[in-house]
PDB file of N, CA and C in Angstrom:
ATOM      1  N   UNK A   1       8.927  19.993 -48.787  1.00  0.00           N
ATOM      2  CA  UNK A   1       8.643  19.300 -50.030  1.00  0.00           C
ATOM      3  C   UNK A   1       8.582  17.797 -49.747  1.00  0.00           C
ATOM      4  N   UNK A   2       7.338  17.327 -50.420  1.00  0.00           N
ATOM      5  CA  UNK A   2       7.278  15.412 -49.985  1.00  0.00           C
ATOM      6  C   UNK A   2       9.280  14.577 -50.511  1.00  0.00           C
ATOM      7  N   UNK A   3       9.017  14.108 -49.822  1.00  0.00           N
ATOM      8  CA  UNK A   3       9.785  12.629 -49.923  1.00  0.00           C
ATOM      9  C   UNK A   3       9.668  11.978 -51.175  1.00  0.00           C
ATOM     10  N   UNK A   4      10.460  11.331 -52.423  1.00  0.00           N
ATOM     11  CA  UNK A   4      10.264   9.812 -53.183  1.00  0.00           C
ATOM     12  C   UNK A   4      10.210   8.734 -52.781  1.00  0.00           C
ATOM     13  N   UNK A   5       9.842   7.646 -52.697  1.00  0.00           N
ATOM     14  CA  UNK A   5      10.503   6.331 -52.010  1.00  0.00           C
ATOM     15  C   UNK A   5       9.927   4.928 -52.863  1.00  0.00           C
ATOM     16  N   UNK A   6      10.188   4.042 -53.282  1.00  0.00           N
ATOM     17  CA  UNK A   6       9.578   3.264 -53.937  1.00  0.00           C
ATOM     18  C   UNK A   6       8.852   1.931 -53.577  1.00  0.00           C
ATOM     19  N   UNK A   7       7.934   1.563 -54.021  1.00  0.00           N
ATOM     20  CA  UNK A   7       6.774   0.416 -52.968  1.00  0.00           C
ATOM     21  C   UNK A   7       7.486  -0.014 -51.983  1.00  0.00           C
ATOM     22  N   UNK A   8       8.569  -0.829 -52.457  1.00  0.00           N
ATOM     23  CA  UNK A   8       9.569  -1.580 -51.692  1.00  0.00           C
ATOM     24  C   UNK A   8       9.878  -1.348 -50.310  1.00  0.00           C
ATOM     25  N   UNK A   9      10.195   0.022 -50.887  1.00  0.00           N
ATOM     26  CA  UNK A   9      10.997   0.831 -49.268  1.00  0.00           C
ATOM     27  C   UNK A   9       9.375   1.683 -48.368  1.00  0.00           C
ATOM     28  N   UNK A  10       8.744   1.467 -49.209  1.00  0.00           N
ATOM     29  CA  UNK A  10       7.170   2.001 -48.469  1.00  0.00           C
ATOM     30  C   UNK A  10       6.383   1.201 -47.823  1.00  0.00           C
ATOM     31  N   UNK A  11       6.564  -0.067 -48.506  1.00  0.00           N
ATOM     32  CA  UNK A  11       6.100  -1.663 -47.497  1.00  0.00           C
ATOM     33  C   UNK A  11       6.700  -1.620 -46.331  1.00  0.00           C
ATOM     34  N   UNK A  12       8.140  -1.408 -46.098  1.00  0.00           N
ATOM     35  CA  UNK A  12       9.109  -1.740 -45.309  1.00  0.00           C
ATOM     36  C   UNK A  12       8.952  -0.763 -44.482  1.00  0.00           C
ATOM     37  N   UNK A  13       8.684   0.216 -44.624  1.00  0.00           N
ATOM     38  CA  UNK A  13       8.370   1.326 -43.391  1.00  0.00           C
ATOM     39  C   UNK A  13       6.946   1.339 -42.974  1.00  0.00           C
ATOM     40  N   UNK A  14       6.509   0.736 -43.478  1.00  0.00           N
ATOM     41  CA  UNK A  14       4.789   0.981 -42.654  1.00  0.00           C
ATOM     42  C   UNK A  14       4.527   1.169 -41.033  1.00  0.00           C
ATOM     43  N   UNK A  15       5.870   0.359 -40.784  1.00  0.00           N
ATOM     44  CA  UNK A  15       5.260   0.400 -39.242  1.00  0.00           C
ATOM     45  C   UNK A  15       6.059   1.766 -38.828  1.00  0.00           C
ATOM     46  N   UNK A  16       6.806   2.373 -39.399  1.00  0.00           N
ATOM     47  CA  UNK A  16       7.404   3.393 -39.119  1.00  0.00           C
ATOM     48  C   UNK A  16       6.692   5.049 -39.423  1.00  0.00           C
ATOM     49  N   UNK A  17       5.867   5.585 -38.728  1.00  0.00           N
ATOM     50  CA  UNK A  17       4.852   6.477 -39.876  1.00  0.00           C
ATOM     51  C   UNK A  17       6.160   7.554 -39.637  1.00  0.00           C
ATOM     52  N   UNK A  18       7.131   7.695 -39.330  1.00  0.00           N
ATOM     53  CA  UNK A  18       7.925   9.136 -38.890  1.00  0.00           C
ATOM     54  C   UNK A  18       8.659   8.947 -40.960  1.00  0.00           C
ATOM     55  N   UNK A  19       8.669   7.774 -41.103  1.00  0.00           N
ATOM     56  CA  UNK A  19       9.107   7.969 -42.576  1.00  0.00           C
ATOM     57  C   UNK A  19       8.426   8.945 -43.604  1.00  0.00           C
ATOM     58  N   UNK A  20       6.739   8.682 -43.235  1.00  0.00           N
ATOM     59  CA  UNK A  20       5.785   9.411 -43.959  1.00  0.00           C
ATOM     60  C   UNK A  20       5.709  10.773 -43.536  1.00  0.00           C
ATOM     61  N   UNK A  21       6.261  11.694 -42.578  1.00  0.00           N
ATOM     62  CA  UNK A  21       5.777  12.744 -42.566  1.00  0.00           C
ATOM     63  C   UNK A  21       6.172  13.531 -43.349  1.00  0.00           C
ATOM     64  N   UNK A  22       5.468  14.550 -43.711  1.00  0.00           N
ATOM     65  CA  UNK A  22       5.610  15.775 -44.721  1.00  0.00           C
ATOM     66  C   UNK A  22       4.889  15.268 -46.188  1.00  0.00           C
ATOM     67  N   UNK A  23       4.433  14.012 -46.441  1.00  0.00           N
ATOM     68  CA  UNK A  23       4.502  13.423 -47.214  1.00  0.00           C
ATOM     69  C   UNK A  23       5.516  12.670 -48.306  1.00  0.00           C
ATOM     70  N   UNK A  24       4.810  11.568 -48.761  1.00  0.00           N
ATOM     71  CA  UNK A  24       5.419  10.889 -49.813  1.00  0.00           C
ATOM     72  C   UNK A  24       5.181  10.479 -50.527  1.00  0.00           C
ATOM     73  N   UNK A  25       5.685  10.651 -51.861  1.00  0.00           N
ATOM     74  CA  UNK A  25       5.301   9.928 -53.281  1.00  0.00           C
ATOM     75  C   UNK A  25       5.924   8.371 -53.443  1.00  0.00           C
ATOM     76  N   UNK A  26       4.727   7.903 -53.489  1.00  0.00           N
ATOM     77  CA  UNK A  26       5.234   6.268 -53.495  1.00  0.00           C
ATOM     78  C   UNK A  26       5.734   6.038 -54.973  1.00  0.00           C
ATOM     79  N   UNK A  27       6.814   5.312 -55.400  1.00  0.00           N
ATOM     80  CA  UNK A  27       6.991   5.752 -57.362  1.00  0.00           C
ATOM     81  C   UNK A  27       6.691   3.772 -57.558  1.00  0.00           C
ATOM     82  N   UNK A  28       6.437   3.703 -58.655  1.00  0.00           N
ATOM     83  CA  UNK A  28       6.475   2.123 -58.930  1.00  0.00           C
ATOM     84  C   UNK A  28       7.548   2.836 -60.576  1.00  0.00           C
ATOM     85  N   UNK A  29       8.450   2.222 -60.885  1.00  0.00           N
ATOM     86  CA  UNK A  29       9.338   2.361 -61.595  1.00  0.00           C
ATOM     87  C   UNK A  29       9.541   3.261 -62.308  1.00  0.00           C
ATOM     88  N   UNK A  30       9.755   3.950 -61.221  1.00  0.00           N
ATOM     89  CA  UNK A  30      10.028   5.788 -61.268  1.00  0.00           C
ATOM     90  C   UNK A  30       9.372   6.762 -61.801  1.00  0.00           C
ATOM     91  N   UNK A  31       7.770   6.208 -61.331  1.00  0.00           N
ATOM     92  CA  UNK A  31       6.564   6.655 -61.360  1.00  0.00           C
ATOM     93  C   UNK A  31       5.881   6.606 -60.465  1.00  0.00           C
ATOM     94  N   UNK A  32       5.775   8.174 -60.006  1.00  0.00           N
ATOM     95  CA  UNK A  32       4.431   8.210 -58.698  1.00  0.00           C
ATOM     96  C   UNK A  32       3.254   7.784 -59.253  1.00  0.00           C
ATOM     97  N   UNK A  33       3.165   6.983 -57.892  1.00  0.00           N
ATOM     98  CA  UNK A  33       1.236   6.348 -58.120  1.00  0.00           C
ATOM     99  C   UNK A  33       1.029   6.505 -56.753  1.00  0.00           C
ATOM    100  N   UNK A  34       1.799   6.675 -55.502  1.00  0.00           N
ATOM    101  CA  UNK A  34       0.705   7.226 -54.301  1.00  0.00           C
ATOM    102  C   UNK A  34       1.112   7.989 -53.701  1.00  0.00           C
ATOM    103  N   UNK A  35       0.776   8.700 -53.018  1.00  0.00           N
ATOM    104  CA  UNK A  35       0.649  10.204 -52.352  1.00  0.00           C
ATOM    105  C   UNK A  35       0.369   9.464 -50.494  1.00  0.00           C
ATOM    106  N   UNK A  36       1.418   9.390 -49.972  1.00  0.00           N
ATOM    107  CA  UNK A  36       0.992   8.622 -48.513  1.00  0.00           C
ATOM    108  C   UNK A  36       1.343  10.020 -47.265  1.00  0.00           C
ATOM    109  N   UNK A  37       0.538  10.436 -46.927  1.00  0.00           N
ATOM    110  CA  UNK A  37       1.029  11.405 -45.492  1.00  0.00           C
ATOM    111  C   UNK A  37      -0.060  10.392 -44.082  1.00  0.00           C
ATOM    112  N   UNK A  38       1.163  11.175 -43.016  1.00  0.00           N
ATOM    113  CA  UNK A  38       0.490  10.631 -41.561  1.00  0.00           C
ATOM    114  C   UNK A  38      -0.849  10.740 -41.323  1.00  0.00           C
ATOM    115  N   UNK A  39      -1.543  10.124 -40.850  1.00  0.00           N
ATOM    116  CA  UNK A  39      -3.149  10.644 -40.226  1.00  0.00           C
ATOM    117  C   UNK A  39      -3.150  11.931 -39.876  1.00  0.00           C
ATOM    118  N   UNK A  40      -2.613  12.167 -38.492  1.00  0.00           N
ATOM    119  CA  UNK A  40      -1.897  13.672 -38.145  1.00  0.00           C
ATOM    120  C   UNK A  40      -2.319  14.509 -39.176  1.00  0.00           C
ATOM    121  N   UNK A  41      -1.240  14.338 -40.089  1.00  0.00           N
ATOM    122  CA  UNK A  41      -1.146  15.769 -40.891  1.00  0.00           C
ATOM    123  C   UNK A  41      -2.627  15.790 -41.617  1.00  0.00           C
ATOM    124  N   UNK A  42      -3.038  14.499 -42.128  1.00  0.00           N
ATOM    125  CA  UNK A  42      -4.282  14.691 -42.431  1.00  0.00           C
ATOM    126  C   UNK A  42      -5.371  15.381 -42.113  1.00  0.00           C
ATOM    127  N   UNK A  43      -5.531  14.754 -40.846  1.00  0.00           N
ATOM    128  CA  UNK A  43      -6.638  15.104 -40.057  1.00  0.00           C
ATOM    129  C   UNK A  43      -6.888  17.186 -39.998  1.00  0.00           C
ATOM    130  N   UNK A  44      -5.202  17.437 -39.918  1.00  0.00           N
ATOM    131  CA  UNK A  44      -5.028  19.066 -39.838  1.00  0.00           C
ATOM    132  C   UNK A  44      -5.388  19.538 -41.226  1.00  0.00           C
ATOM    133  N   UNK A  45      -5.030  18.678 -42.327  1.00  0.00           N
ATOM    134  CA  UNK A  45      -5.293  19.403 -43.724  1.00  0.00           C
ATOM    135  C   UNK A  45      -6.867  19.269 -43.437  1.00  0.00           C
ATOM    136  N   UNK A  46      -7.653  18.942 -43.149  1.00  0.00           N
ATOM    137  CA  UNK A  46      -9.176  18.391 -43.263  1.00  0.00           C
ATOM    138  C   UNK A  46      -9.557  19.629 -42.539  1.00  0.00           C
ATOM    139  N   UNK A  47      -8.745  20.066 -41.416  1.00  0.00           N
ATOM    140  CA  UNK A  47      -9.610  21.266 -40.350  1.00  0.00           C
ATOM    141  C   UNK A  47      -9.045  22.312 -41.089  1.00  0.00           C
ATOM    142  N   UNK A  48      -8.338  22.311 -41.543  1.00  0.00           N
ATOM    143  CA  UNK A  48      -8.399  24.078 -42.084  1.00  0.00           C
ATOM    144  C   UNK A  48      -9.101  24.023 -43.358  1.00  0.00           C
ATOM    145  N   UNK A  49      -9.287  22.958 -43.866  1.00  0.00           N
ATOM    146  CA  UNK A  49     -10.159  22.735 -45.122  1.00  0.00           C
ATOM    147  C   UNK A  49     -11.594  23.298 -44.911  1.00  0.00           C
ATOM    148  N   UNK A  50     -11.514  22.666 -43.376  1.00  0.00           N
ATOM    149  CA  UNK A  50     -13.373  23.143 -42.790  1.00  0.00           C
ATOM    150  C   UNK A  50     -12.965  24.445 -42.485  1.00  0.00           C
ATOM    151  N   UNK A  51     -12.103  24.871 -42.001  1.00  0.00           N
ATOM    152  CA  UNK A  51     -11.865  26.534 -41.257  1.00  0.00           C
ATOM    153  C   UNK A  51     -12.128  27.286 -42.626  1.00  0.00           C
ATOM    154  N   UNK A  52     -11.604  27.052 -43.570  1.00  0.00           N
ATOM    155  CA  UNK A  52     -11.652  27.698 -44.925  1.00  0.00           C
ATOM    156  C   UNK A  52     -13.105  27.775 -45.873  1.00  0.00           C
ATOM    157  N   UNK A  53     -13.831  26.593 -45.738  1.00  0.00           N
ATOM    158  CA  UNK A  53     -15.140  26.591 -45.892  1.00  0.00           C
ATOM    159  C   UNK A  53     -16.132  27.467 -45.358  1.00  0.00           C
ATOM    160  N   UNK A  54     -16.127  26.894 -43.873  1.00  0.00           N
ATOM    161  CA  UNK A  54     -16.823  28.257 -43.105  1.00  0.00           C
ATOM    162  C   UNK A  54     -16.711  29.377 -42.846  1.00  0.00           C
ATOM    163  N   UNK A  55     -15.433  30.035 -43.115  1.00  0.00           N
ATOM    164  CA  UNK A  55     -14.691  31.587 -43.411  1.00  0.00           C
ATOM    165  C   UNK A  55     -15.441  31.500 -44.870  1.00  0.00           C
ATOM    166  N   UNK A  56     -15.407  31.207 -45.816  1.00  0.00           N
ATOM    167  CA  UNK A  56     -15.979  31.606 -47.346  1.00  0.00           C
ATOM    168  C   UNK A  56     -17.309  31.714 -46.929  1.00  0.00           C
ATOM    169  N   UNK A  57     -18.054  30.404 -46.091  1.00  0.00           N
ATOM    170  CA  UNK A  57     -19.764  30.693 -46.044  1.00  0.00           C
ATOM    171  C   UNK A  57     -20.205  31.597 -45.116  1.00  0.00           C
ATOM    172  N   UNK A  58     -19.285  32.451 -44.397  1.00  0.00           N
ATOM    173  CA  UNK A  58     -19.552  33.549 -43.795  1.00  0.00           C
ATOM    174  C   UNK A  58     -19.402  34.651 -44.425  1.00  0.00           C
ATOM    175  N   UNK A  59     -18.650  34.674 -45.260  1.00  0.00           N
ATOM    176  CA  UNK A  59     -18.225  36.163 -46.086  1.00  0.00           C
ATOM    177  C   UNK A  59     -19.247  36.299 -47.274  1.00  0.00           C
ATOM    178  N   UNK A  60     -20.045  35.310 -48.173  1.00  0.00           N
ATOM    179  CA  UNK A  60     -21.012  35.342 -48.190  1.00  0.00           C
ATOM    180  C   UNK A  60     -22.122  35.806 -47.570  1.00  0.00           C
ATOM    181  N   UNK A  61     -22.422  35.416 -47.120  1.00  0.00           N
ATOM    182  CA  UNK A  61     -23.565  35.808 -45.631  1.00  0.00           C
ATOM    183  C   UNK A  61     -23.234  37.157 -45.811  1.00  0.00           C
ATOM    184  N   UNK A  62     -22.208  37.787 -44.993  1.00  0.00           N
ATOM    185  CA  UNK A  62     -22.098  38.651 -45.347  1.00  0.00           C
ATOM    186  C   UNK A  62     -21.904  39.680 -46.165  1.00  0.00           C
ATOM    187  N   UNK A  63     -21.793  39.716 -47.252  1.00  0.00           N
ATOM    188  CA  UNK A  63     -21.808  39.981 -48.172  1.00  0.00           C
ATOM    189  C   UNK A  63     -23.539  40.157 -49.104  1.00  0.00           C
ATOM    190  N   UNK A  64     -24.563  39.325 -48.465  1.00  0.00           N
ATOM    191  CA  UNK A  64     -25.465  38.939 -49.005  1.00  0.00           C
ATOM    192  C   UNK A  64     -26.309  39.946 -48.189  1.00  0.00           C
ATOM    193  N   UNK A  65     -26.354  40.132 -47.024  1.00  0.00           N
ATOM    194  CA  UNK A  65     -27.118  40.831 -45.902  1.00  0.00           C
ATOM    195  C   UNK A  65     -26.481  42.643 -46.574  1.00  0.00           C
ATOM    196  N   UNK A  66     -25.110  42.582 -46.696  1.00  0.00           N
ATOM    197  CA  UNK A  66     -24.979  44.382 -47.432  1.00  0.00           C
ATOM    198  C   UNK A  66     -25.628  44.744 -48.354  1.00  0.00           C
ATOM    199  N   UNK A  67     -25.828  43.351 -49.456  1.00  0.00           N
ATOM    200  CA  UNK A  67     -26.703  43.910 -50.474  1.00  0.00           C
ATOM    201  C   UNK A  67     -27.947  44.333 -50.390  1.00  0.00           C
ATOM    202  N   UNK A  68     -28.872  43.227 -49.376  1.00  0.00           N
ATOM    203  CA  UNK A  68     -29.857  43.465 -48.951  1.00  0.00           C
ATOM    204  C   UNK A  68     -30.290  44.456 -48.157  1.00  0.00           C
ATOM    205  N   UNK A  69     -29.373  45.073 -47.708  1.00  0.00           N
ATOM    206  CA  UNK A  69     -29.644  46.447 -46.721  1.00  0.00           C
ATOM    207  C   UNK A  69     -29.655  47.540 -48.021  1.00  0.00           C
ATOM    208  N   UNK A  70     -28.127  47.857 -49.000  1.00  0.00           N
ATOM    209  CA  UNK A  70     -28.282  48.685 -49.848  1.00  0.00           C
ATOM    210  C   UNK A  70     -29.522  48.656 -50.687  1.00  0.00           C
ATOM    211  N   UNK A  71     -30.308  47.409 -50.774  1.00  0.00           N
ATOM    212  CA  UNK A  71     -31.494  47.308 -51.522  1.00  0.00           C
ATOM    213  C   UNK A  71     -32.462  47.909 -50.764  1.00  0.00           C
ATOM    214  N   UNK A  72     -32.628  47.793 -49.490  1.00  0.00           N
ATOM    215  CA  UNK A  72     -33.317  48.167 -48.809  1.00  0.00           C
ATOM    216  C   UNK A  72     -34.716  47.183 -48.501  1.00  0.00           C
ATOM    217  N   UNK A  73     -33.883  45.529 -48.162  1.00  0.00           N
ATOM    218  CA  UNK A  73     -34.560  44.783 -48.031  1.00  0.00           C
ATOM    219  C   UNK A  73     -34.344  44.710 -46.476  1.00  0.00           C
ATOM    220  N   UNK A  74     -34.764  45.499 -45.720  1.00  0.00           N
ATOM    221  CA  UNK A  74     -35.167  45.528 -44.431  1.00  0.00           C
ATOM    222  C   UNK A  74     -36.058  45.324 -43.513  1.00  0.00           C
ATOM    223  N   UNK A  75     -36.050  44.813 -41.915  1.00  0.00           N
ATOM    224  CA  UNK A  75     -36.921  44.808 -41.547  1.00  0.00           C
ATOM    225  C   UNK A  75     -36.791  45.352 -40.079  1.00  0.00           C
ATOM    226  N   UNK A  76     -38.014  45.671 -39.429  1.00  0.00           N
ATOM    227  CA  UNK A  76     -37.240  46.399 -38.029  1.00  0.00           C
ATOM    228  C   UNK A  76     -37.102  44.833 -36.958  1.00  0.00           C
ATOM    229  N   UNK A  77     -36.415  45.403 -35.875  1.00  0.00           N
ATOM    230  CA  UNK A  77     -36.210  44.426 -34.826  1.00  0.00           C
ATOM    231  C   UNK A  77     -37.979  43.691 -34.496  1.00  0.00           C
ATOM    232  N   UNK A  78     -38.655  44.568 -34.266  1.00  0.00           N
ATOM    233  CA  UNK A  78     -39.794  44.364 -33.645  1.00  0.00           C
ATOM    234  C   UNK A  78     -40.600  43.188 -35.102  1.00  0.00           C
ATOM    235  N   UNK A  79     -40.530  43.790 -35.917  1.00  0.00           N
ATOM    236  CA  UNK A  79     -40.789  42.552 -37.075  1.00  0.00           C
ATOM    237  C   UNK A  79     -40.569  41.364 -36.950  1.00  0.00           C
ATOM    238  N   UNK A  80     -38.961  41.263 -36.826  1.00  0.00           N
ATOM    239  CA  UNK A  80     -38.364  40.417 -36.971  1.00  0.00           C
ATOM    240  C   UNK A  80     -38.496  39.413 -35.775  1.00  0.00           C
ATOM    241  N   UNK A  81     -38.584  39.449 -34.687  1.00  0.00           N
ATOM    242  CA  UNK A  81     -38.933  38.967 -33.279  1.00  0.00           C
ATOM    243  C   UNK A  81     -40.598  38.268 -33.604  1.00  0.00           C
ATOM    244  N   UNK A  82     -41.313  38.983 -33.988  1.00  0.00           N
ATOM    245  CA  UNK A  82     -42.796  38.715 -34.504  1.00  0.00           C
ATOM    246  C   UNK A  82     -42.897  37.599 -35.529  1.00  0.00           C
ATOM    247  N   UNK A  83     -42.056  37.596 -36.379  1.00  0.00           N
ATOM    248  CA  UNK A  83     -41.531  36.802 -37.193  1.00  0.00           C
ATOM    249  C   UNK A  83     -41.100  35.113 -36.624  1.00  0.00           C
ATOM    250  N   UNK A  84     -40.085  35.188 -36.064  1.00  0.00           N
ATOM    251  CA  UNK A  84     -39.393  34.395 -35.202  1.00  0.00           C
ATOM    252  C   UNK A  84     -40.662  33.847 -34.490  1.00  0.00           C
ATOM    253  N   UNK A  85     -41.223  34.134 -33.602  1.00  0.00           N
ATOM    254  CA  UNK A  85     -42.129  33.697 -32.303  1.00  0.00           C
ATOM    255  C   UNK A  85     -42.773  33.110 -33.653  1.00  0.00           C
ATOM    256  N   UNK A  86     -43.727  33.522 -34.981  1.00  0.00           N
ATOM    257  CA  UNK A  86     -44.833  32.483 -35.095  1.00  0.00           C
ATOM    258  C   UNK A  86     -43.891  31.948 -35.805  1.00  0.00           C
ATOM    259  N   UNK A  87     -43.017  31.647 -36.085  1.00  0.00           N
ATOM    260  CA  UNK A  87     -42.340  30.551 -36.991  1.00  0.00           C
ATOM    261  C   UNK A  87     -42.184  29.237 -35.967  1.00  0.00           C
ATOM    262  N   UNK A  88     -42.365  29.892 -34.825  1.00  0.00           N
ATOM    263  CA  UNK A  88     -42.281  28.862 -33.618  1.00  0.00           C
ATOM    264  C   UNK A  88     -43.442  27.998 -33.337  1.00  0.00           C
ATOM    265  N   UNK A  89     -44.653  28.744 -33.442  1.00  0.00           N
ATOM    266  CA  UNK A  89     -45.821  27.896 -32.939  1.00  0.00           C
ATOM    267  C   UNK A  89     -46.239  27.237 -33.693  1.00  0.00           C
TER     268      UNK A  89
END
């Protein structure tokens, strides 16, 4: 669970980031107004943010290709290769 700490004591640690980890609510008279975590932890909330994105836009995908088969929006390999090559030239 984040930390409280107030501007004061949040100025005063800046150079210290081991204060900020896990996060912290900065309060200005015993009111949060900032939300301060390490780069670190950042940077990790950001990659599973992307890990989580691209897991959803795959399950889609998939999801989209079952329908299209149960529809019977198919095509054979040999099509599809034929396909591919003039999309090329």
């Amino acid at each position: 669970m984040p930390n409280t700490m107030s501007q004061k004591t949040a100025r005063e640690g800046l150079s210290n980031p081991e204060l900020f980890e896990g996060g912290v609510y900065v309060t200005k008279n015993g009111v949060a107004e900032l939300f301060v975590q390490t780069a670190a932890e950042r940077q990790l909330e950001e990659a599973e943010r992307l890990r989580e994105r691209q897991s959803n836009a795959l399950l889609k995908l998939v999801m989209k290709a079952r329908l299209e088969v149960t529809e019977g929006k198919t095509v054979s390999p040999e099509i599809a290769l034929q396909r591919l090559r003039s999309a090329r030239k």
